[in-house]
C-alpha atoms as a PDB file:
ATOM      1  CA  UNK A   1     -65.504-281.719 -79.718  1.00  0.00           C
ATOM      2  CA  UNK A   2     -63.570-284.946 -79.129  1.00  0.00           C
ATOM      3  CA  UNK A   3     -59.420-284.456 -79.519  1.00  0.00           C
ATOM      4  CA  UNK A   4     -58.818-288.131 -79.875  1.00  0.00           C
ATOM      5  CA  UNK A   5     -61.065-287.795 -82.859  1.00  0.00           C
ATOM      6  CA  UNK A   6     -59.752-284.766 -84.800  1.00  0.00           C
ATOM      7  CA  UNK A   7     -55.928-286.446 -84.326  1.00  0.00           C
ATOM      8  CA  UNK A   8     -56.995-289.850 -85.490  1.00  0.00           C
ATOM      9  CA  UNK A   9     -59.316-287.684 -88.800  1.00  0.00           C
ATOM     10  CA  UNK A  10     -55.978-285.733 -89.190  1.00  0.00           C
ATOM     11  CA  UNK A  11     -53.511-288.770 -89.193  1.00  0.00           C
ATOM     12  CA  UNK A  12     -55.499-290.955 -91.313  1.00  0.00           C
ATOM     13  CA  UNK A  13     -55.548-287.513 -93.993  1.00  0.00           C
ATOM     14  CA  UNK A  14     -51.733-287.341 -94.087  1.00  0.00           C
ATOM     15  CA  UNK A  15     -51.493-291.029 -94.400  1.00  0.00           C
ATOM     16  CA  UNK A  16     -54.144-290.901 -97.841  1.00  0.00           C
ATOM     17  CA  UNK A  17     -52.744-287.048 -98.905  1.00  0.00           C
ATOM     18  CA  UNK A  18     -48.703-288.638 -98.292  1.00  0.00           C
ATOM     19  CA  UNK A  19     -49.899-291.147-101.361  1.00  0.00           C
ATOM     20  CA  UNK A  20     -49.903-288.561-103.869  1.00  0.00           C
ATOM     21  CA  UNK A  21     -53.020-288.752-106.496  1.00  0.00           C
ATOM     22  CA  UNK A  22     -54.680-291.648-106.620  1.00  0.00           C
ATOM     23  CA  UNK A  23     -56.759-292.100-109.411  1.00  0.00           C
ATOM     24  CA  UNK A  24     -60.025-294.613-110.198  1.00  0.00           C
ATOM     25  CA  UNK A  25     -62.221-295.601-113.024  1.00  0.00           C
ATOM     26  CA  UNK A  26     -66.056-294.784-112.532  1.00  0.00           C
ATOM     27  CA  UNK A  27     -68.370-295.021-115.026  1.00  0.00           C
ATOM     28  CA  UNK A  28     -70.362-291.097-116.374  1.00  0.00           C
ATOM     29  CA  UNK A  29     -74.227-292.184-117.243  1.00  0.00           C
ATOM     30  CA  UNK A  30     -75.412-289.910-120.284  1.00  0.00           C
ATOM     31  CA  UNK A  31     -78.931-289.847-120.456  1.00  0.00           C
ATOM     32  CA  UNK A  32     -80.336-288.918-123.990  1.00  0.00           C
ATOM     33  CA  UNK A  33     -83.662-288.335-125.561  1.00  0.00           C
ATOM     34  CA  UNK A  34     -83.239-291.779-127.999  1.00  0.00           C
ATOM     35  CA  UNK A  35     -80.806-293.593-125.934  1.00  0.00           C
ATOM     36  CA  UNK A  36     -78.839-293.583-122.866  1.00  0.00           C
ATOM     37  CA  UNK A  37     -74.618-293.661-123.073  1.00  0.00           C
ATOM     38  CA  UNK A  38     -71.824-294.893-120.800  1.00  0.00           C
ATOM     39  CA  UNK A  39     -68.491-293.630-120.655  1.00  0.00           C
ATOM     40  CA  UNK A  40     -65.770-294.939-118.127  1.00  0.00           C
ATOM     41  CA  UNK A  41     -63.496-292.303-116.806  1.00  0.00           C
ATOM     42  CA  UNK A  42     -60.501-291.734-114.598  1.00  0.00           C
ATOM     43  CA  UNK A  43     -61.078-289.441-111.840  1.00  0.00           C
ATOM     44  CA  UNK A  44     -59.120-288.257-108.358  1.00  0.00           C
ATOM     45  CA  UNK A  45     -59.789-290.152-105.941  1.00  0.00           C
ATOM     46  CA  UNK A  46     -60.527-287.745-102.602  1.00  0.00           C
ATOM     47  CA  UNK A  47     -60.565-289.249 -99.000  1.00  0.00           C
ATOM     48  CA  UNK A  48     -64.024-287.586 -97.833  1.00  0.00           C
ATOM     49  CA  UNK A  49     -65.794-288.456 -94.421  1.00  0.00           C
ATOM     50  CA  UNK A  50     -67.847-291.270 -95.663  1.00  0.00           C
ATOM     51  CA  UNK A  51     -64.372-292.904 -96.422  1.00  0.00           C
ATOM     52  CA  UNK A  52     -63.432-292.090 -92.034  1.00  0.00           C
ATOM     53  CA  UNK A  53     -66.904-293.620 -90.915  1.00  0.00           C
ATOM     54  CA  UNK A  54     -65.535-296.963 -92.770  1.00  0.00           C
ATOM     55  CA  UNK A  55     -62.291-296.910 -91.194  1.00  0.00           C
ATOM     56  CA  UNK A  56     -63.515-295.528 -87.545  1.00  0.00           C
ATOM     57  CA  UNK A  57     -66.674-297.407 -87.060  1.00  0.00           C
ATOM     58  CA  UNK A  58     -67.188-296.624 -83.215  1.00  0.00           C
ATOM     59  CA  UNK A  59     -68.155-293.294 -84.144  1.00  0.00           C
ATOM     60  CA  UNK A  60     -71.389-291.687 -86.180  1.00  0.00           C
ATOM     61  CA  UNK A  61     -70.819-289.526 -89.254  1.00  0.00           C
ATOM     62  CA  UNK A  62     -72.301-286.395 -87.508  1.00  0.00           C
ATOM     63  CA  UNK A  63     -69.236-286.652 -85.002  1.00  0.00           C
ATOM     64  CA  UNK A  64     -67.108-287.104 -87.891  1.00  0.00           C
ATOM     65  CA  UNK A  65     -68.399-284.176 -89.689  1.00  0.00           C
ATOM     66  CA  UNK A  66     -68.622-282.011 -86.849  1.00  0.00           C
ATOM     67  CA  UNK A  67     -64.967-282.851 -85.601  1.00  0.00           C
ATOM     68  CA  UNK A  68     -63.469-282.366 -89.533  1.00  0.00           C
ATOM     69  CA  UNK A  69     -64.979-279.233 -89.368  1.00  0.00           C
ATOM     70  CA  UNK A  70     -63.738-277.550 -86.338  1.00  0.00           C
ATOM     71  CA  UNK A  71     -60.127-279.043 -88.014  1.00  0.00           C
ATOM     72  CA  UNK A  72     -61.477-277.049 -91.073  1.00  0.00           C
ATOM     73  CA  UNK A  73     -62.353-273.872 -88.874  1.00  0.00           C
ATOM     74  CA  UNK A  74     -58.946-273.342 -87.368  1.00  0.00           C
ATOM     75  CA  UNK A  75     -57.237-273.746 -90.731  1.00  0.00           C
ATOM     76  CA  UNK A  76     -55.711-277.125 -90.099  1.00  0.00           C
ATOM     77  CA  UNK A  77     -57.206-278.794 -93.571  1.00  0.00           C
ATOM     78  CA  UNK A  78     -59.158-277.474 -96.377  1.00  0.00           C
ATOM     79  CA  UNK A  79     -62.565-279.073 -96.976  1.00  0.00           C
ATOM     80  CA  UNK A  80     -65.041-279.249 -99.429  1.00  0.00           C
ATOM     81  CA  UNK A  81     -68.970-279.583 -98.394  1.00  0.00           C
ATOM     82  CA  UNK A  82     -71.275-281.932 -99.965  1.00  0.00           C
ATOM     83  CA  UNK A  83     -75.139-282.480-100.483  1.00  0.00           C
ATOM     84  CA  UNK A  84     -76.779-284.928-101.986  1.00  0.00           C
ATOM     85  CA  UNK A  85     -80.258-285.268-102.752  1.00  0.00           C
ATOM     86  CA  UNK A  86     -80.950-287.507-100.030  1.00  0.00           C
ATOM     87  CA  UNK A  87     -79.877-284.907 -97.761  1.00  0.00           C
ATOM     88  CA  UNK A  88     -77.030-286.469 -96.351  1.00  0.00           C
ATOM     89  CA  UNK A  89     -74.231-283.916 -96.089  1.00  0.00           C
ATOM     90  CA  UNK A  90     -70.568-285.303 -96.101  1.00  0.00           C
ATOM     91  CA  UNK A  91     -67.169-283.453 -96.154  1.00  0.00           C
ATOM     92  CA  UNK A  92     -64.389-283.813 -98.679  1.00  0.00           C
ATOM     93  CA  UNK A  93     -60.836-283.355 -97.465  1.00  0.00           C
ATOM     94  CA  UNK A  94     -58.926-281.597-100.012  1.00  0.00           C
ATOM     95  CA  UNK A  95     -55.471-280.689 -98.168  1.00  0.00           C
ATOM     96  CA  UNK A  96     -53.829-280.571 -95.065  1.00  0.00           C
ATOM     97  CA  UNK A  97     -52.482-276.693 -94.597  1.00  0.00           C
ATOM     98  CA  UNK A  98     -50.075-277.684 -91.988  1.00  0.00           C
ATOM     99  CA  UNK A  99     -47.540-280.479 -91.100  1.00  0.00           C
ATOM    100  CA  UNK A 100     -48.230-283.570 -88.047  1.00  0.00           C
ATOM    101  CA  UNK A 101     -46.187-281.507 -85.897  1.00  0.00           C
ATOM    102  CA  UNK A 102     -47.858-277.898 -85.834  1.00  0.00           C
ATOM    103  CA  UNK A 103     -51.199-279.649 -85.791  1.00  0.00           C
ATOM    104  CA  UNK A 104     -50.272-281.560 -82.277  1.00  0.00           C
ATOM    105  CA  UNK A 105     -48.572-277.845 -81.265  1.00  0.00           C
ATOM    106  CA  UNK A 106     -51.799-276.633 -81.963  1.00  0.00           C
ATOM    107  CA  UNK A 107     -54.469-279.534 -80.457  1.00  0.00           C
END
């Protein structure tokens, strides 16, 4: 459990979340039985912990996991956990359930 870590995870969240929806283009693959279809779509764009090992590069993404989820355990921020088939988990940060100033009442 590193402090310094969950307040700098929790600042940079507010920062993205106090941007309001931010939306990109990404391309859907279709795959079909004759041919194979593109279609370019605008989705939400959601800060996730991938995003936090970019911007805080001193530090693994197991720390950054494990530190967004003890945020996530004492209801600071809402997460969403991820899977992919290469079995490397990640965490998506939906919303921050409480303002900059409870969270450093409660840290």
């Amino acid at each position: 459990m590193n402090k310094s870590l969950q307040e700098k995870i929790f600042r940079e969240f507010l920062k993205f979340y106090s941007q309001g929806d931010i939306f990109e283009e990404r391309e859907i693959i279709t795959l079909g039985c004759m041919a194979n279809g593109v279609t370019k779509e605008l989705q939400k764009k959601i800060l996730t912990t991938l995003d936090l090992q970019k911007i805080f590069q001193d530090y693994t993404l197991d720390e950054i996991n494990e530190n967004t989820s003890i945020l996530a355990d004492k209801d600071l921020i809402r997460i969403n956990r991820v899977t992919t088939t290469a079995h490397k988990s990640y965490l998506e940060l939906i919303k921050p359930l409480v303002s900059l100033e409870d969270f450093l009442d409660e840290i």
